[in-house]
Protein backbone atom coordinates (compact mmCIF):
# COMPACT_ATOMS: atom_id res chain seq x y z
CA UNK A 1 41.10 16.08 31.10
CA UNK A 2 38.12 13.94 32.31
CA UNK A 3 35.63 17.05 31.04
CA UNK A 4 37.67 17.43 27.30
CA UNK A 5 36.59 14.06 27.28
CA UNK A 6 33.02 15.13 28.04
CA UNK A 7 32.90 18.16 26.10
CA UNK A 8 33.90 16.09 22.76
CA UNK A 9 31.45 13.26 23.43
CA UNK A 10 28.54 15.48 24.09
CA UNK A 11 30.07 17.34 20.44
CA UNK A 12 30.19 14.13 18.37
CA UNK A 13 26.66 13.34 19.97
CA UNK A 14 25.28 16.42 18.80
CA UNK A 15 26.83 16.33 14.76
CA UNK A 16 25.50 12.87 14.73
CA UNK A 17 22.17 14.14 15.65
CA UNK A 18 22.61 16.85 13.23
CA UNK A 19 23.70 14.48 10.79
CA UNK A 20 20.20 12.07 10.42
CA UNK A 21 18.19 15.14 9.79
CA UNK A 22 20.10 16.53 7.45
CA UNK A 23 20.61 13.30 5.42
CA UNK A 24 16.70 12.46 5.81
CA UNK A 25 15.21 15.93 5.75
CA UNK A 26 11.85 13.86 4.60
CA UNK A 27 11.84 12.01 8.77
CA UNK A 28 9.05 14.33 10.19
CA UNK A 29 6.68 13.35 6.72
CA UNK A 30 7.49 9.98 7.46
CA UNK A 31 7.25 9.47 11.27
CA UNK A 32 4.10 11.69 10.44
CA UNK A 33 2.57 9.71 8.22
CA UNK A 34 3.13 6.07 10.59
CA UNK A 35 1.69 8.46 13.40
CA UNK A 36 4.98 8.63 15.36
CA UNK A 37 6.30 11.53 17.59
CA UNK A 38 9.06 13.60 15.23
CA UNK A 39 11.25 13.15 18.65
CA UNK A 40 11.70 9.58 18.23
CA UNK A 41 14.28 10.82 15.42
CA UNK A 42 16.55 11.01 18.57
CA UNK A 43 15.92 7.48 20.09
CA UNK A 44 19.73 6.40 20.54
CA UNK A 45 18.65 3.05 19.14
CA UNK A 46 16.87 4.16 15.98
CA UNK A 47 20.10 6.44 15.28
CA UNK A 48 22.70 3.68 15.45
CA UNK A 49 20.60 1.52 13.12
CA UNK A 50 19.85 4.37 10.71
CA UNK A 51 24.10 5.29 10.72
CA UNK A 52 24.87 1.96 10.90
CA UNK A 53 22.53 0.55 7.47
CA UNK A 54 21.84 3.42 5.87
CA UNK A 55 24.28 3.16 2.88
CA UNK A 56 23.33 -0.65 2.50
CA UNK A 57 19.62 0.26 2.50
CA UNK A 58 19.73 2.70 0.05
CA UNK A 59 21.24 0.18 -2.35
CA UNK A 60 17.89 -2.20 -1.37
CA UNK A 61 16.40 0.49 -2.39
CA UNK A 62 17.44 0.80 -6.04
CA UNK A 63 17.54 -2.19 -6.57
CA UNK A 64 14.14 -2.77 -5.48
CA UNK A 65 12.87 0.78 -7.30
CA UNK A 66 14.76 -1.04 -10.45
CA UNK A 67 12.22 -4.70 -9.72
CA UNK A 68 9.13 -2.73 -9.08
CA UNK A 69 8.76 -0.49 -11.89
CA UNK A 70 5.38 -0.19 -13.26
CA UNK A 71 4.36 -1.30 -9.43
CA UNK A 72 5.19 1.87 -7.45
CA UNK A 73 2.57 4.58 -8.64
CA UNK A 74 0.08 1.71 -9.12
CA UNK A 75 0.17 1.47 -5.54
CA UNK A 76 0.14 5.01 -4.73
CA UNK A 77 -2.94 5.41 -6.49
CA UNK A 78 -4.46 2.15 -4.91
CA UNK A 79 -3.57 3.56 -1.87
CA UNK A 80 -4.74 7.04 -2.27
CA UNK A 81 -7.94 5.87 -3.09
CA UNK A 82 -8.51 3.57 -0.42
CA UNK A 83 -7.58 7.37 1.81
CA UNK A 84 -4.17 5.40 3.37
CA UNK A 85 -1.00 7.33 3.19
CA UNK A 86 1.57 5.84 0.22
CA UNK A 87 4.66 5.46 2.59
CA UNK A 88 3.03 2.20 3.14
CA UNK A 89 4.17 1.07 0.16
CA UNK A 90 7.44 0.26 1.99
CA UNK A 91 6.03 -1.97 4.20
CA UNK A 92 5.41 -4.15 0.75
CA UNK A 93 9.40 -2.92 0.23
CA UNK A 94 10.96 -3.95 3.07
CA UNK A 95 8.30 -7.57 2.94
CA UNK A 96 9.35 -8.54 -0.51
CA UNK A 97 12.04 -5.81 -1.96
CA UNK A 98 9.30 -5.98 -4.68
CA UNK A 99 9.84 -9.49 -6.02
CA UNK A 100 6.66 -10.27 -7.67
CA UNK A 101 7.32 -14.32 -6.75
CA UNK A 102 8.76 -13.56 -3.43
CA UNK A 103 7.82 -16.76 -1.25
CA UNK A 104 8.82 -17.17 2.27
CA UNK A 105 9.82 -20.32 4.37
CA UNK A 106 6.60 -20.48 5.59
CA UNK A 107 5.00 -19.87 2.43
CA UNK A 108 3.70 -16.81 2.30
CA UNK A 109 4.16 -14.55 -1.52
CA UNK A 110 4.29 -11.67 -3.61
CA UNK A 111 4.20 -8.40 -2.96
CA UNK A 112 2.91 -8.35 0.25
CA UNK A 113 4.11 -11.75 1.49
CA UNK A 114 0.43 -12.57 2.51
CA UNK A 115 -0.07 -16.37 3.78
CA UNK A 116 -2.86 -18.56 2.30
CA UNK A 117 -4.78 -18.23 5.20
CA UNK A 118 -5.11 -14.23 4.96
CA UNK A 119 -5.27 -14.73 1.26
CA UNK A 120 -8.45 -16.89 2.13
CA UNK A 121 -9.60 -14.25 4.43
CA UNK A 122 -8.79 -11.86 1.85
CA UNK A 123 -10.88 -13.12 -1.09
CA UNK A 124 -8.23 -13.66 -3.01
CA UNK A 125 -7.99 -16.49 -5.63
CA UNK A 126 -5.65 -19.30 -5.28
CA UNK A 127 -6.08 -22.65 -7.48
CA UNK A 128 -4.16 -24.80 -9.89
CA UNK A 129 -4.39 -21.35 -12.53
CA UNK A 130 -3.71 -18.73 -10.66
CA UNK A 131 -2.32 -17.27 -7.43
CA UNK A 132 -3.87 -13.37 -6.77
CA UNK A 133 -1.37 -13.39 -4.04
CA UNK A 134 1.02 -12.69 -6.80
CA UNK A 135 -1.01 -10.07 -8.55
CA UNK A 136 0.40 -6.72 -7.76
CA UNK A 137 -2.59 -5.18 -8.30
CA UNK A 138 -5.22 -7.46 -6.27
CA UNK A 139 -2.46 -8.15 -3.76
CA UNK A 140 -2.09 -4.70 -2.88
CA UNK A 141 -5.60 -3.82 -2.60
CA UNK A 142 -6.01 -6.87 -0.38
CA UNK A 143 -3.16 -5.56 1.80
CA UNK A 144 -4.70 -2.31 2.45
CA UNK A 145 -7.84 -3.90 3.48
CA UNK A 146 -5.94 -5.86 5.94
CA UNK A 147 -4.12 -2.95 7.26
CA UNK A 148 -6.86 -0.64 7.26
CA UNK A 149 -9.07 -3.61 9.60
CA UNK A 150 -5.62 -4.16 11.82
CA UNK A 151 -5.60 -0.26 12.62
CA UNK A 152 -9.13 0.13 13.65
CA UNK A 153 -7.89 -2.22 16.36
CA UNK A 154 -4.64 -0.13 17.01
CA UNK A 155 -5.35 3.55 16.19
CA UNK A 156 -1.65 4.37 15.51
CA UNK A 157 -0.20 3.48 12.04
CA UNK A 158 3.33 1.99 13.47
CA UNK A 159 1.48 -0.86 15.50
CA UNK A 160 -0.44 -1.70 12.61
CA UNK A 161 2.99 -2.29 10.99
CA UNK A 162 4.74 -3.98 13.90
CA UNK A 163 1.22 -6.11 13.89
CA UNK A 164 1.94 -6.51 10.40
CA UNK A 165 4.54 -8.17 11.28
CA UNK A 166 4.01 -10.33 13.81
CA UNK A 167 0.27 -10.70 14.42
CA UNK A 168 -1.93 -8.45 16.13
CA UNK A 169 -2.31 -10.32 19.46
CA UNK A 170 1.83 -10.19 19.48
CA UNK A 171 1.21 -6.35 19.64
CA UNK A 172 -1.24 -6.20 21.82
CA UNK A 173 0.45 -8.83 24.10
CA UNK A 174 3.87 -6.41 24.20
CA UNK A 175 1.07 -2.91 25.11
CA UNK A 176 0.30 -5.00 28.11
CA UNK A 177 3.62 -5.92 29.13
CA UNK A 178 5.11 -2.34 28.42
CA UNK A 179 2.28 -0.47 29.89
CA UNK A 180 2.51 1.82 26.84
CA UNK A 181 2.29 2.23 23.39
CA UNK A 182 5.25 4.34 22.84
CA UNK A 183 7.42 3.59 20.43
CA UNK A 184 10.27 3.79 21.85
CA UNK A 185 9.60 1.91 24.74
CA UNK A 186 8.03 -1.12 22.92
CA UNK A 187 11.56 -1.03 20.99
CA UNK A 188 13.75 -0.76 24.21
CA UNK A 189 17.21 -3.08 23.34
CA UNK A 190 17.02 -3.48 27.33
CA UNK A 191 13.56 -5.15 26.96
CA UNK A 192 11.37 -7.98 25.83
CA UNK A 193 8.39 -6.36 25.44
CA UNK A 194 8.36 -7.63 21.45
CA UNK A 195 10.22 -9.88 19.77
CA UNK A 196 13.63 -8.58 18.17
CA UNK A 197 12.41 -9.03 14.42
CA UNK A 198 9.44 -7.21 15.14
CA UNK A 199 12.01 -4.29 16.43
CA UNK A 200 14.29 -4.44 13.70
CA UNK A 201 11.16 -4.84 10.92
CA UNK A 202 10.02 -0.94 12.39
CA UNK A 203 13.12 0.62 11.99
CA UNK A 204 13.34 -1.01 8.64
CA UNK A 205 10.44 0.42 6.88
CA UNK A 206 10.99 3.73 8.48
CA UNK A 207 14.28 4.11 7.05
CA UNK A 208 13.60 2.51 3.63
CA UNK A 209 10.87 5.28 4.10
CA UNK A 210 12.54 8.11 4.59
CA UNK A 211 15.34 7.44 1.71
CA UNK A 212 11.97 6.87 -0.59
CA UNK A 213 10.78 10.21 0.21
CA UNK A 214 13.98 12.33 0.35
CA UNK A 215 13.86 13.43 -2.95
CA UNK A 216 10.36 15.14 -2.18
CA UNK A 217 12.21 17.30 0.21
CA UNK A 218 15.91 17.12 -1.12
CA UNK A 219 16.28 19.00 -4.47
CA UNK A 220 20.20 17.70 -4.77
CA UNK A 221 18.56 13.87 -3.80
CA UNK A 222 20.55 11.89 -6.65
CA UNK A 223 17.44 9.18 -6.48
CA UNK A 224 15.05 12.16 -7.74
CA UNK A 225 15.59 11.03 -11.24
CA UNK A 226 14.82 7.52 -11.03
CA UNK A 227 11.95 8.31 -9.07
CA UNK A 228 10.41 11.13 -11.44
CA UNK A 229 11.26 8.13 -14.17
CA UNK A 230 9.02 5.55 -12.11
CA UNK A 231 6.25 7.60 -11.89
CA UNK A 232 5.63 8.26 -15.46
CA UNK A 233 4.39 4.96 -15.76
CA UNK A 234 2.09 2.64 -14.13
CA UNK A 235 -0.02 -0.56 -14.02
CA UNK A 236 -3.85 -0.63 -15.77
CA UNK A 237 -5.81 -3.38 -14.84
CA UNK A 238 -7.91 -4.38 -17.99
CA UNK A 239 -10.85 -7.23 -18.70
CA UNK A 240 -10.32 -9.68 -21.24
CA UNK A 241 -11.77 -13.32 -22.62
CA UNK A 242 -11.76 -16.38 -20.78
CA UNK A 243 -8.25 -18.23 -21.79
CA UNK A 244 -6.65 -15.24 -23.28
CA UNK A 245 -2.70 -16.15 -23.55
CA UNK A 246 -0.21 -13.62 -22.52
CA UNK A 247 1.59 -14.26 -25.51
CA UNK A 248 -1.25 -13.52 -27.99
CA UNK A 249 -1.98 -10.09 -25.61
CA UNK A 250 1.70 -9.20 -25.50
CA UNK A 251 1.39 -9.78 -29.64
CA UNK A 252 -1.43 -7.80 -30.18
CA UNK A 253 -0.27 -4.71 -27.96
CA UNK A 254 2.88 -4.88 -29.78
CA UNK A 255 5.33 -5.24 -26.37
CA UNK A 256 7.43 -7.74 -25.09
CA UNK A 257 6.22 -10.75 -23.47
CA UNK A 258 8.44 -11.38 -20.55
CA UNK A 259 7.18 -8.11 -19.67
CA UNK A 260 4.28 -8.60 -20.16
CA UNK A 261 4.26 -12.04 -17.84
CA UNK A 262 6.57 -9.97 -15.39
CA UNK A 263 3.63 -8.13 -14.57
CA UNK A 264 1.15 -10.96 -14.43
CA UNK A 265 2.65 -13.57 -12.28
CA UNK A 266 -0.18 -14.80 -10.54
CA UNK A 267 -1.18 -16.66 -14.00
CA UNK A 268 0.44 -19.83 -13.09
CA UNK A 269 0.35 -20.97 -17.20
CA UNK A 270 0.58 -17.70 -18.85
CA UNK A 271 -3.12 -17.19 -19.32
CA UNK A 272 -6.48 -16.22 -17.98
CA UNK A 273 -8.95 -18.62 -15.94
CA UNK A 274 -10.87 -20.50 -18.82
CA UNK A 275 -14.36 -20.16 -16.76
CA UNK A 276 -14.87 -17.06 -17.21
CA UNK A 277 -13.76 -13.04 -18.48
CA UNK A 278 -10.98 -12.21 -16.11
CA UNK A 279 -8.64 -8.76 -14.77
CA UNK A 280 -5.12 -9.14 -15.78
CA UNK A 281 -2.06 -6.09 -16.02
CA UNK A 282 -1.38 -3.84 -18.58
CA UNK A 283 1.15 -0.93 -18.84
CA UNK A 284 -1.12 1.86 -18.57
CA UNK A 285 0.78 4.05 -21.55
CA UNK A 286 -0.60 0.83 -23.54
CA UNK A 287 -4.42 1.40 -22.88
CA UNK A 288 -4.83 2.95 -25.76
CA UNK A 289 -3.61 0.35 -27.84
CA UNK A 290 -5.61 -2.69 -25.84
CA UNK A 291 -9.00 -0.68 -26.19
CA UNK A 292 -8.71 -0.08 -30.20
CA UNK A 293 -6.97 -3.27 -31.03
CA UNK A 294 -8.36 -5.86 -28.04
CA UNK A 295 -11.79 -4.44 -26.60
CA UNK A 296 -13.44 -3.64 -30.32
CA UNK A 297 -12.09 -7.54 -31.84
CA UNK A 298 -13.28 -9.74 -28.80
CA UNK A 299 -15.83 -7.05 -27.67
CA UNK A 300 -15.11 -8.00 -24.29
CA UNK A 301 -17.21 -4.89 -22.71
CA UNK A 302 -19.73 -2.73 -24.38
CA UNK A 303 -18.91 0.39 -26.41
CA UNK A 304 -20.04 2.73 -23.70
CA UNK A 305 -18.55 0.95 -21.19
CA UNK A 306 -14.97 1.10 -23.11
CA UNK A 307 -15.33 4.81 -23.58
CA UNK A 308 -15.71 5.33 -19.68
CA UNK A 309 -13.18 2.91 -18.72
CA UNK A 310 -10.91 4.47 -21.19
CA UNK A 311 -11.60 8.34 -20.54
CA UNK A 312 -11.21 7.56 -16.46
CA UNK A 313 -8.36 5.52 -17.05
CA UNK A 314 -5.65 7.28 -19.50
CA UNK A 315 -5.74 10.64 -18.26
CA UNK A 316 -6.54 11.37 -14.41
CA UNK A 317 -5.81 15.43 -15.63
CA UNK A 318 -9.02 14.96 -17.89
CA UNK A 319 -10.96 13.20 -14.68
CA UNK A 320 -9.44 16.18 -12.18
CA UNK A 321 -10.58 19.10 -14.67
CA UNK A 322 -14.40 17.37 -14.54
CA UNK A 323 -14.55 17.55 -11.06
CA UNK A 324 -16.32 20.56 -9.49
CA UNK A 325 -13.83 23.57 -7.55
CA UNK A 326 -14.98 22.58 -4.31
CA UNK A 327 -12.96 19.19 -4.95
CA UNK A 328 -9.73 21.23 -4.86
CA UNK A 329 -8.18 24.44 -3.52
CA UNK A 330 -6.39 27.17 -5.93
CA UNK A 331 -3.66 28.19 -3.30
CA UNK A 332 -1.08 31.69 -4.40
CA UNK A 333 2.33 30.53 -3.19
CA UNK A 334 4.04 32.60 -0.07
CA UNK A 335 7.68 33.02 1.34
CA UNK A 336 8.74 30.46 3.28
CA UNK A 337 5.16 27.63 1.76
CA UNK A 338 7.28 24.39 0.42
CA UNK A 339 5.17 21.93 -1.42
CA UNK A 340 5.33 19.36 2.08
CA UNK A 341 3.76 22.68 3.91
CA UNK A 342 1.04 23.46 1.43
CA UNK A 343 0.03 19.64 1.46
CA UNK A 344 0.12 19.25 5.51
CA UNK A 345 -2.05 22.40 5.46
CA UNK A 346 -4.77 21.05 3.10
CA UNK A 347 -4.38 17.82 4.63
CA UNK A 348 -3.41 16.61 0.92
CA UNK A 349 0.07 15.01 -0.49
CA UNK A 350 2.96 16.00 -1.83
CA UNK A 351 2.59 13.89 -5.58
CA UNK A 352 -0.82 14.13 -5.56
CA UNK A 353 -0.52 18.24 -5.81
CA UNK A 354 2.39 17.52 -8.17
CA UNK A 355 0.26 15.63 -10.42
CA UNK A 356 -2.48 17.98 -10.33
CA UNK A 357 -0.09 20.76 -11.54
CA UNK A 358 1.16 18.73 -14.76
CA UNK A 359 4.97 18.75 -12.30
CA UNK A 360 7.50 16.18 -11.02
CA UNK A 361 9.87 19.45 -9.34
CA UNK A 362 9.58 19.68 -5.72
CA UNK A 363 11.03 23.06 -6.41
CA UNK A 364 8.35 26.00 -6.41
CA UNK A 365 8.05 30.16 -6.52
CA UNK A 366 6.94 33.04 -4.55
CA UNK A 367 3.57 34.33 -6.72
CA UNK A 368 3.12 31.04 -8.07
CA UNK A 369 -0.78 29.18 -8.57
CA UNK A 370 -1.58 26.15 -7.48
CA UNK A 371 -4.38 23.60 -7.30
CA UNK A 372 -4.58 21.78 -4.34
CA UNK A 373 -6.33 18.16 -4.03
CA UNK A 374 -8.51 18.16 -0.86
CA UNK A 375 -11.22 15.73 -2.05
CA UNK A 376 -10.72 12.23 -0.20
CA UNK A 377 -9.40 10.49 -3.35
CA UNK A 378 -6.27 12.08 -2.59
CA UNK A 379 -6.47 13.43 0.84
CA UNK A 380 -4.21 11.89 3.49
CA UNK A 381 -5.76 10.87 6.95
């Protein structure tokens, strides 16, 4: 009886194990991306929090996905850029479920729930006016700096979020203690090698990572659609007058105005610093609008300056066509290539080959041409 017993434990063990790869098939991208082994997929404690959340995280999710929307691709570009892989855009998920305001008990906001003392650190501005800790757009390239200067320190992607977290010299204090930098061992249940927020805060942004990127790799993913949605869309930082009111902006670009300040919440009183001409956010699909209707009234930059600005700025197909072939691969699609295996091979991503190809399907053919990012705009590390 004792080894029926055995024989149906070591069965349920096994569909369970079955089960988190099937219902993430994006969890080798992701662990991947934060530089951990694909094995840790099997660490027993990862797999009961994954079971145990994973319906209640995928509601954080959409709701959060609903919050952010002009934010997400914004930050994938930022972030593509800066040659740092997008999943770390759930590290801003999991910090502030994308509550523009967010503010913590010990103070720290937005996006990116960055303290006044980083902020400081940062560059970013923060008086009576205006808080760029709030800015989506300055917050999140202000973030990536930080990360990027934590990971020279760490070499590994998933310390630089645990240090995220809880400091660097926590992190470095729980290496000693551990004798390793596994993983798994720095997350043992059994140990106190880090504290237990910094434990749980790792397993959260993998798994709000790997429902983000399912629909990359899961054509019947119901989020597909809302994500395709998102990403038609994004934030355009633009120049305008000292003083300019959101209301007369929002007026003039014929859009709403809570919008508008939705997207701008780092202007304490609804208006740009008086001293001087100053960045605030515009939907990008209303660039157009702002550079006929704003830039040529208030001339805020010169004529030449506008037409580059523009030209770069409303259609990144126009930019990708100017750049010379040996910025990007043409690649004939085989049996068995998916678009995650064409973009591991060239070292690229999976969106940033889908928006070089004018396509939001994951789904691709036998015969079929592609051009392939590989310049470092869009290459991953």
């Amino acid at each position: 009886m004792k080894i029926y017993k055995i024989l149906i434990f070591v069965l349920l063990t096994a569909i369970s194990w079955a089960d988190i790869r099937s219902d993430f098939p994006s969890y080798d991208y992701v662990l991947t991306e934060f530089n951990v082994n694909e094995t840790f997929i099997d660490n027993p404690e990862f797999k009961r929090f994954v079971q145990k959340n994973k319906y209640e995280y995928r509601k954080r999710f959409i709701k959060a996905v609903n919050r952010g929307g002009l934010i997400i691709p914004s930050m994938k570009e930022m972030m593509y850029q800066r040659n740092i892989s997008p999943v770390f855009l759930y590290v801003a998920m999991v910090e502030s479920h994308f509550k523009l305001q967010a503010t913590s008990r010990t103070k720290a906001q937005g996006l990116w729930q960055i303290t006044k003392r980083t902020g400081k650190e940062l560059h970013l501005q923060m008086t009576n006016a205006v808080d760029e800790r709030n800015d989506p757009v300055k917050s999140t390239k202000a973030a990536i700096k930080y990360l990027t200067q934590i990971n020279k320190d760490f070499d590994k992607w998933y310390l630089t979020v645990m240090a995220y977290n809880c400091g660097p010299g926590c992190v470095k204090s729980s290496i000693r203690k551990a004798h390793s930098r596994d993983l798994a061992t720095l997350i043992n249940p059994r140990k106190n090698y880090i504290k237990n927020e910094t434990k749980k805060y790792i397993k959260k942004v993998l798994l709000m990572a790997m429902i983000g990127e399912n629909y990359l790799f899961d054509y019947k993913d119901s989020l597909g659609a809302m994500m395709h949605h998102v990403n038609s869309d994004s934030i355009a930082s633009v120049r305008v007058r000292s003083g300019e009111s959101l209301s007369n902006l929002a007026s003039i670009l014929q859009m709403n105005m809570v919008y508008l300040k939705n997207i701008n919440p780092h202007l304490i009183y609804g208006r740009a610093p008086s001293q001087r001409a100053y960045k605030i956010n515009i939907p990008h699909s209303k660039l157009n609008t702002f550079y006929t209707r704003y830039v040529g009234k208030h001339r805020v930059v010169t004529k030449e300056k506008v037409s580059k600005t523009f030209h770069a700025s409303t259609s990144k197909q126009r930019v990708l066509q100017k750049q010379s072939y040996s910025n990007y691969s043409i690649y004939w699609v085989k049996k068995g290539d998916s678009l995650y295996s064409i973009a591991r091979q060239y070292h690229s991503a999976v969106d940033a080959i889908q928006r070089l190809n004018n396509s939001t399907s994951t789904i691709i053919t036998v015969g079929q041409k592609l051009l392939i990012p590989t310049y470092k705009q869009y290459a991953r590390n």
